[in-house]
N, C-alpha and C. Protein backbone atom coordinates (compact mmCIF):
# COMPACT_ATOMS: atom_id res chain seq x y z
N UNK A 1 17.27 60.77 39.23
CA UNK A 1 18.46 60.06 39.62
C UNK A 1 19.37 60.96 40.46
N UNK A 2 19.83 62.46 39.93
CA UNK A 2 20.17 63.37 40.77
C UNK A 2 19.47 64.59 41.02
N UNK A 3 20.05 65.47 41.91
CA UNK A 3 19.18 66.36 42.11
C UNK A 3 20.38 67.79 42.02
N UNK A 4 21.42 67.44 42.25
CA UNK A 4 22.89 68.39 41.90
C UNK A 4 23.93 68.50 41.37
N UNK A 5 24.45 69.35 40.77
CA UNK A 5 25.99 68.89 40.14
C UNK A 5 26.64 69.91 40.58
N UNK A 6 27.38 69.79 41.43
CA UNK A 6 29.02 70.54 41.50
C UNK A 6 30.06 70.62 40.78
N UNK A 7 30.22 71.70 40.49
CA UNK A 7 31.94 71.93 39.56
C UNK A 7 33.05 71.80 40.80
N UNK A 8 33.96 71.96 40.06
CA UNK A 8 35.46 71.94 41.23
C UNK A 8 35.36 73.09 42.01
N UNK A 9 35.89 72.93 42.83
CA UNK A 9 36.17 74.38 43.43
C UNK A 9 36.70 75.37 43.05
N UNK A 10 37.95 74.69 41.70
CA UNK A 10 38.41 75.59 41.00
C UNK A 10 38.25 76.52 39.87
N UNK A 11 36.92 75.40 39.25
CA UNK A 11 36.27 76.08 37.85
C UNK A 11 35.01 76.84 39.07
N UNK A 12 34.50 77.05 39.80
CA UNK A 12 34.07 77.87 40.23
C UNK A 12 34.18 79.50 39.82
N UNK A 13 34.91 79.87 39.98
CA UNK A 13 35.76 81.71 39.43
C UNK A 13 35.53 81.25 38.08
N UNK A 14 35.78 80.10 37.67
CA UNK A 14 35.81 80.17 35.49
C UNK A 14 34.46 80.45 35.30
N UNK A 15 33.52 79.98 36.10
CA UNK A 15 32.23 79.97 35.73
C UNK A 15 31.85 81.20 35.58
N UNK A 16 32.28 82.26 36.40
CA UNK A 16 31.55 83.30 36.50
C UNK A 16 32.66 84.21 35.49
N UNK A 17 34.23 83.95 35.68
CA UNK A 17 34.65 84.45 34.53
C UNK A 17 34.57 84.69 33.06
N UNK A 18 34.22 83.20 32.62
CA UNK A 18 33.78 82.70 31.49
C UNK A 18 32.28 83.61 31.02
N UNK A 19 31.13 83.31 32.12
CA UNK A 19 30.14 84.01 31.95
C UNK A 19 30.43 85.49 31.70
N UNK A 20 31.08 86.28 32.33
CA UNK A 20 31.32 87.41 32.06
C UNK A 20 31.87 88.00 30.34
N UNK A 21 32.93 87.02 30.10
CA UNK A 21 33.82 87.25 29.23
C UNK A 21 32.71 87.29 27.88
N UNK A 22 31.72 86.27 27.93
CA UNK A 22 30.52 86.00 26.81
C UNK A 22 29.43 86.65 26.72
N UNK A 23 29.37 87.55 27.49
CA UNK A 23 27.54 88.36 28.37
C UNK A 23 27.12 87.32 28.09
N UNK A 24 26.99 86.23 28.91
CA UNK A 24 26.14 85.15 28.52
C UNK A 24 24.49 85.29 29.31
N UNK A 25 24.50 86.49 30.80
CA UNK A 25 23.72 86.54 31.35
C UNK A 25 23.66 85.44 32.45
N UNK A 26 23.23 84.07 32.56
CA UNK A 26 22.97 83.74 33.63
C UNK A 26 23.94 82.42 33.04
N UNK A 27 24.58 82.15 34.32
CA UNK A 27 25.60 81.31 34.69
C UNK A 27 25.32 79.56 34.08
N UNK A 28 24.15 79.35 34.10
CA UNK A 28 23.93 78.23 33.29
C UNK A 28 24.21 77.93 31.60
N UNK A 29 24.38 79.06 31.20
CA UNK A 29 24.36 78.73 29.55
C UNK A 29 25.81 78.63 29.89
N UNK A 30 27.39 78.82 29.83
CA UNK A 30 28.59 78.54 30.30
C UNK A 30 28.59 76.65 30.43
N UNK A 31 27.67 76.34 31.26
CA UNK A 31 28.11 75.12 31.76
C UNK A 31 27.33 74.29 30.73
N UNK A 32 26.08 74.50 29.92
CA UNK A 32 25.76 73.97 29.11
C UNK A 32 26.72 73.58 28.04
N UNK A 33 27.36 74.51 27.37
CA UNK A 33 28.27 74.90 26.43
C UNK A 33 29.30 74.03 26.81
N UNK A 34 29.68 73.77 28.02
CA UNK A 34 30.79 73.26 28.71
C UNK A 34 30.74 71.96 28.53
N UNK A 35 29.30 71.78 28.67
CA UNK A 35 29.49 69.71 29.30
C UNK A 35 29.74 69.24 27.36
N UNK A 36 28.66 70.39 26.45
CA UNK A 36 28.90 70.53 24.94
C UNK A 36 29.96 70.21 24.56
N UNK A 37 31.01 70.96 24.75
CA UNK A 37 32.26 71.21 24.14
C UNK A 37 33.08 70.12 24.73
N UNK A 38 33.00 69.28 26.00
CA UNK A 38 33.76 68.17 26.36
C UNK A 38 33.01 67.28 25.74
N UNK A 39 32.32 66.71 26.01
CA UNK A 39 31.79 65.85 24.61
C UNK A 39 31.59 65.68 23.16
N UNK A 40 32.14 66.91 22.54
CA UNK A 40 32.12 66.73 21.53
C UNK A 40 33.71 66.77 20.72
N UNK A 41 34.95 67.19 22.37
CA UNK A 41 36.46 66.63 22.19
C UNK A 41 36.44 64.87 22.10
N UNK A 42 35.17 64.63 22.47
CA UNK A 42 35.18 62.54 22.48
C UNK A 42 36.45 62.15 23.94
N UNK A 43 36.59 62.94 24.61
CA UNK A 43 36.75 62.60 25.78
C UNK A 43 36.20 61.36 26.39
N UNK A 44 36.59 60.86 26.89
CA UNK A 44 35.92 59.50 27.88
C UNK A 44 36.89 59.34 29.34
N UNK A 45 35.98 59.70 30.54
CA UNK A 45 36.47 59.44 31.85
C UNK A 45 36.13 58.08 32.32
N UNK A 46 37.10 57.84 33.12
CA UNK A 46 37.07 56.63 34.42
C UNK A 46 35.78 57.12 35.20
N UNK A 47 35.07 56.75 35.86
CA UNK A 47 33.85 56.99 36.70
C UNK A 47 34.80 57.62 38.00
N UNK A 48 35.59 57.26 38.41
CA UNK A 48 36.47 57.59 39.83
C UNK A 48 37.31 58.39 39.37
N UNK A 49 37.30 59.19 38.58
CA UNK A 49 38.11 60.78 38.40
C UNK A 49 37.45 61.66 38.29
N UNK A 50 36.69 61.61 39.09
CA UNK A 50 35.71 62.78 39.66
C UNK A 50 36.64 63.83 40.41
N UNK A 51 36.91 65.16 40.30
CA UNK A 51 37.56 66.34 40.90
C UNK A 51 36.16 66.97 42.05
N UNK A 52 37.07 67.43 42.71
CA UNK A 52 36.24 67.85 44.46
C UNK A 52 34.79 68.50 43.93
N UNK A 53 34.18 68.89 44.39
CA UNK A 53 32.65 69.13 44.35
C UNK A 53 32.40 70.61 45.21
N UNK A 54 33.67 71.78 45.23
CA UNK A 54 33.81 72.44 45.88
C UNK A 54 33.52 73.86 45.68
N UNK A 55 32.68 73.67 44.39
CA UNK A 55 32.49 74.87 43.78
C UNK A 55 31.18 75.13 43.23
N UNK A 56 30.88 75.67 42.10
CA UNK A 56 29.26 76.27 41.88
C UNK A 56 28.47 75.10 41.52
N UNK A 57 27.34 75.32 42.53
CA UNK A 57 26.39 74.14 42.66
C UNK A 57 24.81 74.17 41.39
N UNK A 58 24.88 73.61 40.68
CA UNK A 58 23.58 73.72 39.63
C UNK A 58 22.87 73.00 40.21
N UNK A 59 21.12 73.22 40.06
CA UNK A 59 20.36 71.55 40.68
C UNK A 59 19.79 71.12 39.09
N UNK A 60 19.63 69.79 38.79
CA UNK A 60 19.29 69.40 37.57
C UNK A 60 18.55 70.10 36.54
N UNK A 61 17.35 71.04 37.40
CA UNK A 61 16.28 71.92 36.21
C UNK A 61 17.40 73.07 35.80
N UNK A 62 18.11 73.73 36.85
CA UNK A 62 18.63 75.01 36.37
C UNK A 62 19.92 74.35 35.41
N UNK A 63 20.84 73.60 35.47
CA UNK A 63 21.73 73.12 34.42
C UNK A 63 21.08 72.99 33.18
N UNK A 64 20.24 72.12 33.36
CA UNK A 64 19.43 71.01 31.75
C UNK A 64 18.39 72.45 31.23
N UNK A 65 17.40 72.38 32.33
CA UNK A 65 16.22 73.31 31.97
C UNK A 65 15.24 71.71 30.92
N UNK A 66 14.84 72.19 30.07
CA UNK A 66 14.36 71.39 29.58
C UNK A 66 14.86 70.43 28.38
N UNK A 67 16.13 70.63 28.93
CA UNK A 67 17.11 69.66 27.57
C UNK A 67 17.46 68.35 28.30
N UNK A 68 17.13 68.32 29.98
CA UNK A 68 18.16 67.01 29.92
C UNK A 68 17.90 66.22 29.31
N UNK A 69 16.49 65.49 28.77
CA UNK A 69 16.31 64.19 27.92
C UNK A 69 17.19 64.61 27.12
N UNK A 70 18.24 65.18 26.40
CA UNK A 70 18.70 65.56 25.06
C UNK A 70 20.30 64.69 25.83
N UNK A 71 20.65 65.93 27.22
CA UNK A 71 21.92 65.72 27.40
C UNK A 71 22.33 63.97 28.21
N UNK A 72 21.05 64.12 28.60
CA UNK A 72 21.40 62.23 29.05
C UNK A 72 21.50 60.92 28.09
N UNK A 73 20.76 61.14 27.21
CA UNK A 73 20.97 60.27 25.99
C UNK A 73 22.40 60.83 24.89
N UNK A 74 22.67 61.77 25.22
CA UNK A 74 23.92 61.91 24.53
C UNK A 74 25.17 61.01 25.50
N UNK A 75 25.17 61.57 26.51
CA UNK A 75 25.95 61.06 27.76
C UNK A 75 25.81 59.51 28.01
N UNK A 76 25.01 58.89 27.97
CA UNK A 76 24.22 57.55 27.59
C UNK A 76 25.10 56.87 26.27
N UNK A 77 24.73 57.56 25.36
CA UNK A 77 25.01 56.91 23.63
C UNK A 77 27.26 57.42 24.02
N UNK A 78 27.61 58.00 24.48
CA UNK A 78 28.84 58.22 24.49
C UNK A 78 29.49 57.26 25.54
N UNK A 79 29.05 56.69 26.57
CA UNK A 79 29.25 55.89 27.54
C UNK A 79 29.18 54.39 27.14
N UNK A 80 28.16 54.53 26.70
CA UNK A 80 27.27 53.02 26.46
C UNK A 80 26.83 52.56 27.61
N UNK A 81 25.44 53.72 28.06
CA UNK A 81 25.48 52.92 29.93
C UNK A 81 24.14 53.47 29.23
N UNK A 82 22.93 53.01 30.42
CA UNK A 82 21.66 52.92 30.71
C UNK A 82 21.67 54.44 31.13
N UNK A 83 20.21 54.94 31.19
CA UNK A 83 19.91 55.90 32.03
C UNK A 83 19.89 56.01 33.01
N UNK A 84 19.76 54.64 33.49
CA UNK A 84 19.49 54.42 35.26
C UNK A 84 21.41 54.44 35.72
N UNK A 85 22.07 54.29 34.80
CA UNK A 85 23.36 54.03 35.31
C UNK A 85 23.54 55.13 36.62
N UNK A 86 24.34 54.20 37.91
CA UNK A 86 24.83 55.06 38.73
C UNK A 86 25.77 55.78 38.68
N UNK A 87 26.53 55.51 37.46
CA UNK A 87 27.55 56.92 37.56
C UNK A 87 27.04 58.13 36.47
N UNK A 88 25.96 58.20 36.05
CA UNK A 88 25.23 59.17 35.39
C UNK A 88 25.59 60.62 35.50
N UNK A 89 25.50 60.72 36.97
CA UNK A 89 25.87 62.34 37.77
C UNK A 89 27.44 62.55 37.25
N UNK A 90 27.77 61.32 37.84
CA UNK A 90 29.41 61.78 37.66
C UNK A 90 30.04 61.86 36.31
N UNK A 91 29.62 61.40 35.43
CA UNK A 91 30.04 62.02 33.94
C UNK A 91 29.42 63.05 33.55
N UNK A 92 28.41 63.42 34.02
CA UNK A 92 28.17 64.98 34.11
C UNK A 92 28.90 65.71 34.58
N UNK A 93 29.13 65.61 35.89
CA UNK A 93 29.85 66.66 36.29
C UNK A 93 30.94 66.17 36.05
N UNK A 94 32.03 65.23 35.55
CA UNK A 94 33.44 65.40 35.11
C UNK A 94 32.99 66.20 33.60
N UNK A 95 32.46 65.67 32.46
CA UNK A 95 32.61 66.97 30.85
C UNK A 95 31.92 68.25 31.32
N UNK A 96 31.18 68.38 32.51
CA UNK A 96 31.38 70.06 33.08
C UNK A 96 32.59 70.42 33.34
N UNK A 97 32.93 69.94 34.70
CA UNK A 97 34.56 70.42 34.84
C UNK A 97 35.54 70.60 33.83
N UNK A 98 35.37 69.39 32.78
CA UNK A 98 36.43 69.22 31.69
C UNK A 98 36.38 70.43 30.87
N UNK A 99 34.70 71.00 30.20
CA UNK A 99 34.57 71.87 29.34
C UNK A 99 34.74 73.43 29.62
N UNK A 100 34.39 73.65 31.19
CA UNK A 100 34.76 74.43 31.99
C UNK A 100 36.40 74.74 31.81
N UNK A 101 36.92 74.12 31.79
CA UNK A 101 38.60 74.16 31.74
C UNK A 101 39.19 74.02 30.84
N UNK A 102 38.59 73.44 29.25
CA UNK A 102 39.10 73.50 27.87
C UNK A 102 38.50 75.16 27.65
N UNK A 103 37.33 75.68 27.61
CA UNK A 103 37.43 76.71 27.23
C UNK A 103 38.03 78.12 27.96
N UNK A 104 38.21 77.54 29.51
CA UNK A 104 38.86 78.67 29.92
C UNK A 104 40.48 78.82 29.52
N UNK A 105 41.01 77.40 29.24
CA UNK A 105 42.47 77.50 28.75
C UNK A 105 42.77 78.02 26.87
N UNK A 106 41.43 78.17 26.16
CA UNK A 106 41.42 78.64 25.27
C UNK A 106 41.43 80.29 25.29
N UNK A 107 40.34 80.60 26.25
CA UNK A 107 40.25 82.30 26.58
C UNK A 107 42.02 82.84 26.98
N UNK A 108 42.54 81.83 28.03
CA UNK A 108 43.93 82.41 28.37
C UNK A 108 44.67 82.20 27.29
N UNK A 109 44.97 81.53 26.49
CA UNK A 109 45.92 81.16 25.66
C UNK A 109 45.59 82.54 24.21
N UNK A 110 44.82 83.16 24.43
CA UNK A 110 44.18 84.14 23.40
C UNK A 110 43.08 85.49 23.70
N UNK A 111 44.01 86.37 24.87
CA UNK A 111 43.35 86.67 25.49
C UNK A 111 42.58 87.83 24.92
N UNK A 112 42.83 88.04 23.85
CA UNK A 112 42.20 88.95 22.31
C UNK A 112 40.61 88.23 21.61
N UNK A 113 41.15 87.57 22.53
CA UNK A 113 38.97 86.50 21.58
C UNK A 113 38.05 86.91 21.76
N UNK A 114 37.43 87.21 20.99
CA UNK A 114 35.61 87.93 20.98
C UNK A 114 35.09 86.85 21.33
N UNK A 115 34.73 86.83 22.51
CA UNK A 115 33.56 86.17 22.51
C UNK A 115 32.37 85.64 22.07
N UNK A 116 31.85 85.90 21.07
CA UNK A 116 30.72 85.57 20.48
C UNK A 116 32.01 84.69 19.43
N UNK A 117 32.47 85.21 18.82
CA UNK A 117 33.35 84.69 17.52
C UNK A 117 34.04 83.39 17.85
N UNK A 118 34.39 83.16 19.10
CA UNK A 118 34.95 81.64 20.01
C UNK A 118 33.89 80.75 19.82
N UNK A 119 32.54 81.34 20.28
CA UNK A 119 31.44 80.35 20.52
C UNK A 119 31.05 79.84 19.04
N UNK A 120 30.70 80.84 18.16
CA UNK A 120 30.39 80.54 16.91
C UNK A 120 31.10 79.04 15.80
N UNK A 121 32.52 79.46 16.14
CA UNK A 121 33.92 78.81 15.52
C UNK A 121 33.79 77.42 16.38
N UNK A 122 33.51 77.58 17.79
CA UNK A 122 33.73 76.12 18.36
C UNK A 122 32.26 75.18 17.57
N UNK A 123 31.09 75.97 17.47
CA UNK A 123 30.03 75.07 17.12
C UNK A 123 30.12 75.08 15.83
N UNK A 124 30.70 75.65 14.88
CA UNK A 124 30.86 75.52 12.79
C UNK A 124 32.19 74.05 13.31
N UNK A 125 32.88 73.87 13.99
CA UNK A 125 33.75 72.72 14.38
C UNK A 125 32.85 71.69 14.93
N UNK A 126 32.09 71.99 15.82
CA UNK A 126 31.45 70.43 16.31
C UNK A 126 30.08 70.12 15.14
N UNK A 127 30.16 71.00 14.29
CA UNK A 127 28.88 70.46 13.38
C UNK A 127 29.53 69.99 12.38
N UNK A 128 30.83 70.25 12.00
CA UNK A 128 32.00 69.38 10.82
C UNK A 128 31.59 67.91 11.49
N UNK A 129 31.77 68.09 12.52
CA UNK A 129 32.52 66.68 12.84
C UNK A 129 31.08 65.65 12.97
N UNK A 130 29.88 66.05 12.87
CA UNK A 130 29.23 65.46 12.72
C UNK A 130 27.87 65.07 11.46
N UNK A 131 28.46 65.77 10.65
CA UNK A 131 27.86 66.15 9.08
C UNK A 131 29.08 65.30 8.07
């Protein structure tokens, strides 16, 4: 259905900041975590609040790798849309952007956070909420 997802132009620098701040190693685990962590705030976008496309470009294998069946049926079951839906891409890339920018406003707001200890604490929270 797609073949790319763009972040903003602005979470661009978060991406690689963020990556840094976590040794996460390669720039994809960040945005995984990202589209994660906006979906599991239960966020829900308009299809047309999509932010510019001006920044770090993933193509579907390097984002998903071999999870997208996982992340499209989540994205799917949170929507209530088909797989084939045409705005598929674009709620991807809006809970990228979104998660991209909840956790970078968490890193600023606490600029003392271990990294590993953020990641840990955000996922013992999204497994409450679903247990």
């Amino acid at each position: 259905m797609f073949s790319q997802i763009r972040t903003s132009s602005k979470n661009r620098k978060v991406v690689v900041e963020l990556t840094r701040k976590f040794n996460l190693g390669a720039e994809n685990i960040i945005a995984r975590i990202a589209i994660g962590y906006s979906l599991q705030s239960g966020v829900q976008f308009a299809s047309t609040n999509v932010k510019d496309s001006g920044g770090k470009e993933y193509s579907k294998n390097v984002l998903f790798g071999n999870y997208y069946p996982i992340y499209e049926a989540i994205i799917c079951t949170h929507y209530q849309i088909n797989n084939n839906d045409k705005d598929l891409p674009r709620y991807f890339k809006m809970h990228l952007d979104d998660g991209l920018q909840r956790i970078y406003d968490d890193v600023q707001n606490n600029p003392n956070l271990v990294g590993y200890d953020y990641l840990f604490d955000k996922i013992q929270e999204g497994l409450k909420g679903i247990c």
